[in-house]
PDB file of N, CA and C in Angstrom:
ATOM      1  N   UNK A   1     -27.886 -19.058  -1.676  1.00  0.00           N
ATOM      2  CA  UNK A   1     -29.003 -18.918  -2.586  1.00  0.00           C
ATOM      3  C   UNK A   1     -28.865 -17.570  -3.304  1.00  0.00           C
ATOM      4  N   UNK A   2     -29.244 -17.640  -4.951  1.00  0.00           N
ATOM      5  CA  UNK A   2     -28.946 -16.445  -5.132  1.00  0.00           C
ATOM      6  C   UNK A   2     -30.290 -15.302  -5.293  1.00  0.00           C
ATOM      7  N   UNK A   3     -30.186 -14.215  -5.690  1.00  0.00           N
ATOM      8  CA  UNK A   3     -31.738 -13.379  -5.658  1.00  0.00           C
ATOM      9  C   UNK A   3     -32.157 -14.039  -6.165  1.00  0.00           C
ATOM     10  N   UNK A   4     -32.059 -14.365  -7.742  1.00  0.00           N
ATOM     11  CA  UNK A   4     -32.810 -15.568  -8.575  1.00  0.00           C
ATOM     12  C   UNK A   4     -33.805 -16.457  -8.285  1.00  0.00           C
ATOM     13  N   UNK A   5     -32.865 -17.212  -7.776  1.00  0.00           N
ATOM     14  CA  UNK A   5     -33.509 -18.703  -6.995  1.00  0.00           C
ATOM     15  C   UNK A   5     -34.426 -18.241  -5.964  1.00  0.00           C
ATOM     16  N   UNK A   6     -34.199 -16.849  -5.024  1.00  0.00           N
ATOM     17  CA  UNK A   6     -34.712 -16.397  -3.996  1.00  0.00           C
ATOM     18  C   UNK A   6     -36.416 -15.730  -4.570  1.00  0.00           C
ATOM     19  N   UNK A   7     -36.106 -14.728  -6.026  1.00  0.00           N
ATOM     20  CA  UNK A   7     -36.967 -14.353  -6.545  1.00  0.00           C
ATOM     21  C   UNK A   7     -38.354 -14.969  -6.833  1.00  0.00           C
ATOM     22  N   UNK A   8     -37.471 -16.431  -7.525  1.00  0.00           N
ATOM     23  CA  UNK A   8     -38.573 -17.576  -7.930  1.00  0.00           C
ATOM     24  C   UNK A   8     -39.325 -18.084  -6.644  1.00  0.00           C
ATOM     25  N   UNK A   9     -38.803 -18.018  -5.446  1.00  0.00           N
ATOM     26  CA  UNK A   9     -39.548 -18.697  -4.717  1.00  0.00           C
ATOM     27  C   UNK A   9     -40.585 -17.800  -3.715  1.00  0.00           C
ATOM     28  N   UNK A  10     -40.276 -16.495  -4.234  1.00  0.00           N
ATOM     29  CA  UNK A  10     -41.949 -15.639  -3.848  1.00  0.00           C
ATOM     30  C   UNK A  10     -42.765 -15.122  -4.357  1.00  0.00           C
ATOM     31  N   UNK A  11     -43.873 -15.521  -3.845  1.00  0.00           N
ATOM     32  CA  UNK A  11     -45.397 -15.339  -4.488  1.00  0.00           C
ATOM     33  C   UNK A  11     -46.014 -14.652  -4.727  1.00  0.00           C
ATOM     34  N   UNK A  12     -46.196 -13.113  -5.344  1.00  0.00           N
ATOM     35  CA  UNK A  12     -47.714 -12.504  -5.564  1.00  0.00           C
ATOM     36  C   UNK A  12     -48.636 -12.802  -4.874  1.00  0.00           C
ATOM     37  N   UNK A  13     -49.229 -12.109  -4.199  1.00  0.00           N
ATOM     38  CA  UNK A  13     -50.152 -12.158  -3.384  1.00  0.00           C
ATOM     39  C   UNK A  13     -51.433 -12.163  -4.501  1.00  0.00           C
ATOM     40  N   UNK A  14     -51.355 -10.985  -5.163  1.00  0.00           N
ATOM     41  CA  UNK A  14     -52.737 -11.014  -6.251  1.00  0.00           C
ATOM     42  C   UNK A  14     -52.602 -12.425  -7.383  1.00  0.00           C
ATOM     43  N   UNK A  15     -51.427 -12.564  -8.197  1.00  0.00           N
ATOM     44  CA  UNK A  15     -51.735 -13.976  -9.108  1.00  0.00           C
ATOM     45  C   UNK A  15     -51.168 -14.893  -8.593  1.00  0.00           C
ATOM     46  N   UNK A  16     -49.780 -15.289  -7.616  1.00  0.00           N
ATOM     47  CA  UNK A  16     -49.417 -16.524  -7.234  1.00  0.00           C
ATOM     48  C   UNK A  16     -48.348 -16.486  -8.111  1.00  0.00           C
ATOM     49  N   UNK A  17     -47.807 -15.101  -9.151  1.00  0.00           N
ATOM     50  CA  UNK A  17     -46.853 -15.082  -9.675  1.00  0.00           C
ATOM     51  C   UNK A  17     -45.464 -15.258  -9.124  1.00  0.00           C
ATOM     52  N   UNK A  18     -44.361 -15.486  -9.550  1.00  0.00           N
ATOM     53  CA  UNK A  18     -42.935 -15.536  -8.745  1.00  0.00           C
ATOM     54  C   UNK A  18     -42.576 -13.883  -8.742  1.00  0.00           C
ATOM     55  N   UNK A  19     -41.945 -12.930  -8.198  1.00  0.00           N
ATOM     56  CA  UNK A  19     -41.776 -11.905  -8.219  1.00  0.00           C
ATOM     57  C   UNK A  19     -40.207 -11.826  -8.900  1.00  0.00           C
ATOM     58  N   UNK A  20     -40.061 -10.784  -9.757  1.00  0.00           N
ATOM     59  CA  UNK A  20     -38.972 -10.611 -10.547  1.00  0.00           C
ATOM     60  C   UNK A  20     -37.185 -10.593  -9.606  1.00  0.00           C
ATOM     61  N   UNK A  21     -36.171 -11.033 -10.034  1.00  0.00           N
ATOM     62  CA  UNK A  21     -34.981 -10.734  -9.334  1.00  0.00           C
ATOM     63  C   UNK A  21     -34.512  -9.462  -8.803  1.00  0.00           C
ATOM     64  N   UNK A  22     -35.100  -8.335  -9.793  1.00  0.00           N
ATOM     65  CA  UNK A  22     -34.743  -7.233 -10.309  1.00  0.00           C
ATOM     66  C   UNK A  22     -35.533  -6.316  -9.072  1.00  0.00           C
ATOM     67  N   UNK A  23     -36.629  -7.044  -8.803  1.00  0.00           N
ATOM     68  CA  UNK A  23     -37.333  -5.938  -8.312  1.00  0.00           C
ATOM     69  C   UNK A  23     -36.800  -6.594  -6.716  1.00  0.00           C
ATOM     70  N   UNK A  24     -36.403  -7.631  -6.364  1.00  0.00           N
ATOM     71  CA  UNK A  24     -35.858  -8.516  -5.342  1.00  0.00           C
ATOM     72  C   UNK A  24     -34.903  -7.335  -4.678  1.00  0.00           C
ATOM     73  N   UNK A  25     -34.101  -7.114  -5.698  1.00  0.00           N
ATOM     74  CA  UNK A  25     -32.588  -6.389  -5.766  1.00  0.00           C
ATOM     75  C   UNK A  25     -32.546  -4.777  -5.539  1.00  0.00           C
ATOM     76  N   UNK A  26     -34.348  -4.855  -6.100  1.00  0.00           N
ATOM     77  CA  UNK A  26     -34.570  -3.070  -5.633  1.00  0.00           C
ATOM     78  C   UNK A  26     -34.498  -2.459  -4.810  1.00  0.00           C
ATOM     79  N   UNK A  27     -35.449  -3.884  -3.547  1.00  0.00           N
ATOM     80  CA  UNK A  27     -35.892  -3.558  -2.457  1.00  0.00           C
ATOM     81  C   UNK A  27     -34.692  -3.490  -1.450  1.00  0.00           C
ATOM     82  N   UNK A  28     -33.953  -5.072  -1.689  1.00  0.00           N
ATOM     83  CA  UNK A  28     -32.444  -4.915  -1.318  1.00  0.00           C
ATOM     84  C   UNK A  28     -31.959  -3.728  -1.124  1.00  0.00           C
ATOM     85  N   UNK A  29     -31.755  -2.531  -2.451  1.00  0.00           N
ATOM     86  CA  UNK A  29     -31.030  -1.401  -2.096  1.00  0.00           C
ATOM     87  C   UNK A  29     -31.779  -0.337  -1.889  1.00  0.00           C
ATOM     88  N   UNK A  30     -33.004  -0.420  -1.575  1.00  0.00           N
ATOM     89  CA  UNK A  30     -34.320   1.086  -0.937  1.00  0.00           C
ATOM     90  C   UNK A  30     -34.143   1.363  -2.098  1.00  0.00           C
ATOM     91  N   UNK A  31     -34.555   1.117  -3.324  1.00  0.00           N
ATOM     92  CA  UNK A  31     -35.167   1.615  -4.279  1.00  0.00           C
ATOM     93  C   UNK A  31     -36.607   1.308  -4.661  1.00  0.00           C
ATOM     94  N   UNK A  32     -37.055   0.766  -4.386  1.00  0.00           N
ATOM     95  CA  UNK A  32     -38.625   0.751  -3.704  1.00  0.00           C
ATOM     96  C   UNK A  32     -38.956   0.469  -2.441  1.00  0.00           C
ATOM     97  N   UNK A  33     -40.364   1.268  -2.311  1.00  0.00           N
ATOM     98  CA  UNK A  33     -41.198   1.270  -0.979  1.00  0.00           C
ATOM     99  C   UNK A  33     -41.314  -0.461  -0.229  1.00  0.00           C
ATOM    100  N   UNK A  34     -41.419  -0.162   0.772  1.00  0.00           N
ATOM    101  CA  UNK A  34     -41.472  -2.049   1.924  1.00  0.00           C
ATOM    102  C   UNK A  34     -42.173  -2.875   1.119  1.00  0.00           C
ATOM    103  N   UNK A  35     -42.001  -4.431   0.960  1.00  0.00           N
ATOM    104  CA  UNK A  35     -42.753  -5.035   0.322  1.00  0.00           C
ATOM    105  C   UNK A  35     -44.159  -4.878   1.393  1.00  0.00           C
ATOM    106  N   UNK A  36     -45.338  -6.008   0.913  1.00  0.00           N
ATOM    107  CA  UNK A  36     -46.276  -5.924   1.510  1.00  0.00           C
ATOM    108  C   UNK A  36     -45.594  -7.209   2.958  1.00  0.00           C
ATOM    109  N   UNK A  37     -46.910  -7.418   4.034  1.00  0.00           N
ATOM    110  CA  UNK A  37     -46.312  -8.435   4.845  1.00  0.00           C
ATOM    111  C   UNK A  37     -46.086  -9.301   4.298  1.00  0.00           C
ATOM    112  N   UNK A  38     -47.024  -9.638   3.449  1.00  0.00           N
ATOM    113  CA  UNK A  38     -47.294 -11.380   2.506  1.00  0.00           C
ATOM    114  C   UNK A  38     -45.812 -11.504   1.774  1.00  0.00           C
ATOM    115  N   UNK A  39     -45.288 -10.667   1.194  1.00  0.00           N
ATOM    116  CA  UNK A  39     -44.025 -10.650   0.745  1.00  0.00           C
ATOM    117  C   UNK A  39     -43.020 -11.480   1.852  1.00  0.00           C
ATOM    118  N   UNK A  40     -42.646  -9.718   2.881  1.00  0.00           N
ATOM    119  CA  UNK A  40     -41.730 -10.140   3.620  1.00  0.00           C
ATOM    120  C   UNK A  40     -42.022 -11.775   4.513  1.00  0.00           C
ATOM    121  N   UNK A  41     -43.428 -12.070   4.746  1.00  0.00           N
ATOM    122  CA  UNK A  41     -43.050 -13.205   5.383  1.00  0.00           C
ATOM    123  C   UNK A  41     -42.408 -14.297   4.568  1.00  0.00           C
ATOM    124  N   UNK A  42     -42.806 -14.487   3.191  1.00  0.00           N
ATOM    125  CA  UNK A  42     -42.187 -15.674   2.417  1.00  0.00           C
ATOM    126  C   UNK A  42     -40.855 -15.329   2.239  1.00  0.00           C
ATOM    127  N   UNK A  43     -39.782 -14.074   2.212  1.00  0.00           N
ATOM    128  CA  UNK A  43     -38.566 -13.826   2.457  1.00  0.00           C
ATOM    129  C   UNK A  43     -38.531 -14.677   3.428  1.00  0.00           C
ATOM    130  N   UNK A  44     -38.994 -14.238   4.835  1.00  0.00           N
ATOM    131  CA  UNK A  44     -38.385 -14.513   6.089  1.00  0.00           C
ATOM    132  C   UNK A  44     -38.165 -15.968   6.189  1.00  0.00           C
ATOM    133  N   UNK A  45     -39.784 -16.746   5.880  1.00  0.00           N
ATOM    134  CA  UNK A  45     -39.863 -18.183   5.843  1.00  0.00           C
ATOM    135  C   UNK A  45     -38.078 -18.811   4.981  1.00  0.00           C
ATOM    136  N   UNK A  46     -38.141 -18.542   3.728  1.00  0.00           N
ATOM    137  CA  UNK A  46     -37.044 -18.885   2.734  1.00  0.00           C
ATOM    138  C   UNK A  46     -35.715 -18.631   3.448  1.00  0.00           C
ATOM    139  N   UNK A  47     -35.320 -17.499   3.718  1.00  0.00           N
ATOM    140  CA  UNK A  47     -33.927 -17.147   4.584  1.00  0.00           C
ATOM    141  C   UNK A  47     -33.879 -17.903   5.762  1.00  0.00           C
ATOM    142  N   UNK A  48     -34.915 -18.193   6.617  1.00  0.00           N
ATOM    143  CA  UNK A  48     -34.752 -18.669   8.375  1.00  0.00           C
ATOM    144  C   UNK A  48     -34.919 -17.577   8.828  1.00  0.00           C
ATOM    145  N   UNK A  49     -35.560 -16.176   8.361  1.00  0.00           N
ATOM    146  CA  UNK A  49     -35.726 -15.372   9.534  1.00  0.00           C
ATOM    147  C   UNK A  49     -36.627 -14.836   9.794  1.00  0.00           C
ATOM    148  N   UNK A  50     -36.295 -13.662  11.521  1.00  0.00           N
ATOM    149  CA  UNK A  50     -37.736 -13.453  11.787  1.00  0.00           C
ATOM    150  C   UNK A  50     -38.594 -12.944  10.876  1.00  0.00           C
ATOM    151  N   UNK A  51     -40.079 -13.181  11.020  1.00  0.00           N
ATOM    152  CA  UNK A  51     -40.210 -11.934   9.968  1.00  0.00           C
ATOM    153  C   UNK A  51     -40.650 -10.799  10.700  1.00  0.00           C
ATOM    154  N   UNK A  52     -40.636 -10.713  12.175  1.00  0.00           N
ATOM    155  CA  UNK A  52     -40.825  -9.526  12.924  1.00  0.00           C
ATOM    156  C   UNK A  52     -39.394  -8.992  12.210  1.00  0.00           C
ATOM    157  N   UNK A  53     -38.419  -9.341  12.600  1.00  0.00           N
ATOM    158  CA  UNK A  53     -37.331  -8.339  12.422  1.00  0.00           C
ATOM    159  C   UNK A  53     -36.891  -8.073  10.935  1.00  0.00           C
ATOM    160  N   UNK A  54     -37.331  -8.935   9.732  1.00  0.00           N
ATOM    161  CA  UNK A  54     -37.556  -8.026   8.456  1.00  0.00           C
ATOM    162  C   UNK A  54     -38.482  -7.019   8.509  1.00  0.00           C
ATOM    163  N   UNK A  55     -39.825  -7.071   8.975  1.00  0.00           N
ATOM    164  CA  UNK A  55     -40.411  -5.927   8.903  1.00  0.00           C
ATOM    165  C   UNK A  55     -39.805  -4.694   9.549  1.00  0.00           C
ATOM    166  N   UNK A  56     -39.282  -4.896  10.513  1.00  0.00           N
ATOM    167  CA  UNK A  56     -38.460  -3.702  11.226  1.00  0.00           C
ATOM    168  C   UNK A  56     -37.202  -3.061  10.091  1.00  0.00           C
ATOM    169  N   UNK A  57     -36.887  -3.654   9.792  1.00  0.00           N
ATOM    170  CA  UNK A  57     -35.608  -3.574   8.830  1.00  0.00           C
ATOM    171  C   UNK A  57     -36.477  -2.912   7.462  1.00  0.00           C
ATOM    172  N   UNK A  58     -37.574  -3.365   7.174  1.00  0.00           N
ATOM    173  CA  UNK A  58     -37.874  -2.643   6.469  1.00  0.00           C
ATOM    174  C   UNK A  58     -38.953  -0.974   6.051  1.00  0.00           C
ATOM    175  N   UNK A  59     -38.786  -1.764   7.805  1.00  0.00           N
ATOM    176  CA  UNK A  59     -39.537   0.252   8.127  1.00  0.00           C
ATOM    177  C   UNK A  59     -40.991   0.080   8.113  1.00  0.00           C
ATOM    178  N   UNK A  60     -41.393  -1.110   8.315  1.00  0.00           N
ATOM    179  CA  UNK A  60     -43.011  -1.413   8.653  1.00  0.00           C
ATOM    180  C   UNK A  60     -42.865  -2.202   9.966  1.00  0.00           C
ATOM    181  N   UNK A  61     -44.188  -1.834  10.556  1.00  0.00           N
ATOM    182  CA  UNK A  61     -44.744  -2.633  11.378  1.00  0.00           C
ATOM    183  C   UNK A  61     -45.895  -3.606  11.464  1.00  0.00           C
ATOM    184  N   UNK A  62     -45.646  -4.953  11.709  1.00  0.00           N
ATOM    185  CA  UNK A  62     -46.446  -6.409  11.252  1.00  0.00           C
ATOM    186  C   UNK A  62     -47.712  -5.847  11.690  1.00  0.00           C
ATOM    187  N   UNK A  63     -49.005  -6.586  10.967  1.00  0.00           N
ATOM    188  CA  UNK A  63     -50.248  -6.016  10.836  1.00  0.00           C
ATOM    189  C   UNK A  63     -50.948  -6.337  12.119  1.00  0.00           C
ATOM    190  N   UNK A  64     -50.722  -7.261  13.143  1.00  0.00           N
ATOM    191  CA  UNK A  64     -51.203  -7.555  14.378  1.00  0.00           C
ATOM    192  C   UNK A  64     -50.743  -6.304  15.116  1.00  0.00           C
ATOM    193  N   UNK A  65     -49.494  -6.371  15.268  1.00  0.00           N
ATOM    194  CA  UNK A  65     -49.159  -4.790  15.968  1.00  0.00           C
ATOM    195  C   UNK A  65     -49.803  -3.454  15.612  1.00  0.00           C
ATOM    196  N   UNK A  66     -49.774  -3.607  14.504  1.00  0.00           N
ATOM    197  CA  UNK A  66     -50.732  -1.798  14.094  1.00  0.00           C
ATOM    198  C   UNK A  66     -51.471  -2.024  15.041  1.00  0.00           C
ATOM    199  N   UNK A  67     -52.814  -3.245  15.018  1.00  0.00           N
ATOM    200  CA  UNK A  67     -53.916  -3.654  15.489  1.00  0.00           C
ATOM    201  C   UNK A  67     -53.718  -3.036  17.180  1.00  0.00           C
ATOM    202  N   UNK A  68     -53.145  -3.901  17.905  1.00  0.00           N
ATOM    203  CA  UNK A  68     -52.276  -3.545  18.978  1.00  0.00           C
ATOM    204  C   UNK A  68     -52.400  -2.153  18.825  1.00  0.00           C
ATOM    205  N   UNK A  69     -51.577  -1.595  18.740  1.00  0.00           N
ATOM    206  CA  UNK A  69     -50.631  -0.146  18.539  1.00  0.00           C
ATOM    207  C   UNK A  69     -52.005   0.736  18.972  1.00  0.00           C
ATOM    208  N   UNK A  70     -53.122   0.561  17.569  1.00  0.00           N
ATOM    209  CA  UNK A  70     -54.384   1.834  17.193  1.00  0.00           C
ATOM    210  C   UNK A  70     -54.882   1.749  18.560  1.00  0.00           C
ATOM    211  N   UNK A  71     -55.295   0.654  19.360  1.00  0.00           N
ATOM    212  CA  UNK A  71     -56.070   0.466  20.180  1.00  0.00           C
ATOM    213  C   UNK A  71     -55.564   0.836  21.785  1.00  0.00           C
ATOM    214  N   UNK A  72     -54.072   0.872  21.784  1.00  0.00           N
ATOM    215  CA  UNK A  72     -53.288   1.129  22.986  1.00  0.00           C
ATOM    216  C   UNK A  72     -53.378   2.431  22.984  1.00  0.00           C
ATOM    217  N   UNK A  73     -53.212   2.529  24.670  1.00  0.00           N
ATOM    218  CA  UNK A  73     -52.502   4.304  25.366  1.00  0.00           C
ATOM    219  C   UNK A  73     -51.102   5.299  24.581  1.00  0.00           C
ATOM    220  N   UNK A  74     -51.404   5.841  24.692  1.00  0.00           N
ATOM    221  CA  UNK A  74     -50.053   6.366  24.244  1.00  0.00           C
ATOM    222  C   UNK A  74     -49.208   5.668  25.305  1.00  0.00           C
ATOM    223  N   UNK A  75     -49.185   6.045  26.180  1.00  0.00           N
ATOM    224  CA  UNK A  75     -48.186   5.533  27.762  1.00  0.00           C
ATOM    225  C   UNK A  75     -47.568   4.222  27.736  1.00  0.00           C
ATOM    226  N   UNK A  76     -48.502   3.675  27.440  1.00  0.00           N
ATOM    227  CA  UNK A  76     -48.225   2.146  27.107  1.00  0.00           C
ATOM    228  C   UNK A  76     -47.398   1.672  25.489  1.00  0.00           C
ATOM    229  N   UNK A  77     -47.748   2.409  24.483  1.00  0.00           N
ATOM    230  CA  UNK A  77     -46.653   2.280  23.707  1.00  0.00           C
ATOM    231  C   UNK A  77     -45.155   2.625  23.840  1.00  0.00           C
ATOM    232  N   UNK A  78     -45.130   3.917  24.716  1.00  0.00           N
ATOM    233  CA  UNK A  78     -43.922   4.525  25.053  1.00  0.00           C
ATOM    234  C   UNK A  78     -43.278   3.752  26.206  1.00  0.00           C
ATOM    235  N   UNK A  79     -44.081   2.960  27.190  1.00  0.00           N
ATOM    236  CA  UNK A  79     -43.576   1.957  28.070  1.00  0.00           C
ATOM    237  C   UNK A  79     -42.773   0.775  27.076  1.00  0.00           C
ATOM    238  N   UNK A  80     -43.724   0.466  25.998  1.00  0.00           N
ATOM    239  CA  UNK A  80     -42.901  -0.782  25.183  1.00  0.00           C
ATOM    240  C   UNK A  80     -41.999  -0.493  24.386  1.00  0.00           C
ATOM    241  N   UNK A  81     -41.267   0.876  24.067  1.00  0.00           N
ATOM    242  CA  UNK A  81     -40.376   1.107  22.936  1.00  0.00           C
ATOM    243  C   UNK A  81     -39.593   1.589  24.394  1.00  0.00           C
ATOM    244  N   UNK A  82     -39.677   1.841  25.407  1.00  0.00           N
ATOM    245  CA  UNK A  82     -38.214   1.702  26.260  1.00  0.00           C
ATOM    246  C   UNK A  82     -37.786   0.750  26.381  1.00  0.00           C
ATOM    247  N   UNK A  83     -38.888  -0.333  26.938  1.00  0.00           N
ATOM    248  CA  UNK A  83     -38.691  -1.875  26.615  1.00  0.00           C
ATOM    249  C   UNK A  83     -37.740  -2.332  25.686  1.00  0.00           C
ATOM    250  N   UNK A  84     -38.127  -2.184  24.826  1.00  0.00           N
ATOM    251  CA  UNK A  84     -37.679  -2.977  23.619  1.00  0.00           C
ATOM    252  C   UNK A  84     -36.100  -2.471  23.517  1.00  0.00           C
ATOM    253  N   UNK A  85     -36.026  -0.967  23.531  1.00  0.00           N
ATOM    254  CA  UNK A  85     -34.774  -0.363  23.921  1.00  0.00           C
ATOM    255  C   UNK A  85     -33.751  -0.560  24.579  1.00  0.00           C
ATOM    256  N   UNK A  86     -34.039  -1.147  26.034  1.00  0.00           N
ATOM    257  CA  UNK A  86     -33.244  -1.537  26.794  1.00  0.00           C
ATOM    258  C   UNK A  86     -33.412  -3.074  26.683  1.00  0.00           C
ATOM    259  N   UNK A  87     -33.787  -3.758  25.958  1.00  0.00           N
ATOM    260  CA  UNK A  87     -33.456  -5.037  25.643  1.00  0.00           C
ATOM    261  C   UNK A  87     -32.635  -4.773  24.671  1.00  0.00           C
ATOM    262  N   UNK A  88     -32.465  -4.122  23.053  1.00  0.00           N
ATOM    263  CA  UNK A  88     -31.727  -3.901  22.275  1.00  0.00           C
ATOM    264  C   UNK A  88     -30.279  -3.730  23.396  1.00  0.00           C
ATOM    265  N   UNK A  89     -29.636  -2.777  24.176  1.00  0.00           N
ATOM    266  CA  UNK A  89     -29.100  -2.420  25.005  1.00  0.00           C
ATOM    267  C   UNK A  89     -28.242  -3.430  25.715  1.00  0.00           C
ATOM    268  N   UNK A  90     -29.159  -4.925  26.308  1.00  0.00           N
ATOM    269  CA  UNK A  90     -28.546  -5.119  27.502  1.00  0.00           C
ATOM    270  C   UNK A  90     -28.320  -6.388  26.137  1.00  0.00           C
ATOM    271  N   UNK A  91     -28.698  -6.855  25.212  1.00  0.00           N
ATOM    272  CA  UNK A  91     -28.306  -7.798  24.365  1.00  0.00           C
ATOM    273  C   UNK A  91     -27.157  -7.298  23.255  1.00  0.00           C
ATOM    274  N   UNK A  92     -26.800  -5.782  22.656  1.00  0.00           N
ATOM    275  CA  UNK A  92     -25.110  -5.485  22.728  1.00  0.00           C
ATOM    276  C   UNK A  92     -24.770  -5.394  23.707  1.00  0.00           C
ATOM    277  N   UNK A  93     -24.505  -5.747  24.630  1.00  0.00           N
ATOM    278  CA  UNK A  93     -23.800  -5.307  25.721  1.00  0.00           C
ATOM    279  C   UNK A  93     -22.793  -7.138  26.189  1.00  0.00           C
ATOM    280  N   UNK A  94     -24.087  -8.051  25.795  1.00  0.00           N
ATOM    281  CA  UNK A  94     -23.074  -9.392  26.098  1.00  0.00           C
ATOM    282  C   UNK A  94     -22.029  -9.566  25.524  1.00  0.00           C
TER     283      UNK A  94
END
C-alpha cells in the first residue's frame, strides 16, 4: 500500500476529512509532533498493527494508560516499566 492510498484512508477527527500524503510522510520522518490517538489507531487498524505499539513508537502513551499512570504509585509504575523491560529482554533473547 502506498502513503497515498494509506493517506486516503485516514480520517480527521474534526471533519471526517482524508489526511494529506505529505503530512503522512512527515510524521513518517519526525517532522511533525505524534499524531493524535484517533489518528494512530486508524494507521494501526489499516497496517494490522498494534496500536499500543504505534503509540510507543511514536513517543505517546494511549489515553487509558495516562488514566492508569495519573492515578498509580510511583512504585507501581516503576514495578511495570521493569516489567515491561524484562519482557522486552527475555523476547530478544529467543
Amino acid at each position: 500500500m502506498s502513503q497515498k492510498d494509506l493517506a486516503r484512508r485516514i480520517r480527521k477527527e474534526d471533519d471526517g476529512e482524508p489526511i494529506s500524503a505529505q503530512y503522512l510522510n512527515d510524521i513518517e520522518h519526525g517532522r511533525r509532533n505524534p499524531p493524535s490517538e484517533f489518528l494512530i489507531s486508524q494507521i494501526a487498524n489499516e497496517l494490522g498493527l498494534s496500536k499500543n505499539h504505534l503509540c510507543l513508537a511514536a513517543g505517546t502513551i494511549p489515553a487509558d494508560l495516562k488514566e492508569e499512570v495519573a492515578t498509580a504509585k510511583t512504585e507501581d509504575v516503576e514495578t511495570a516499566f521493569i516489567a515491561f523491560r524484562r519482557g522486552l529482554k527475555k523476547v530478544k533473547s529467543k
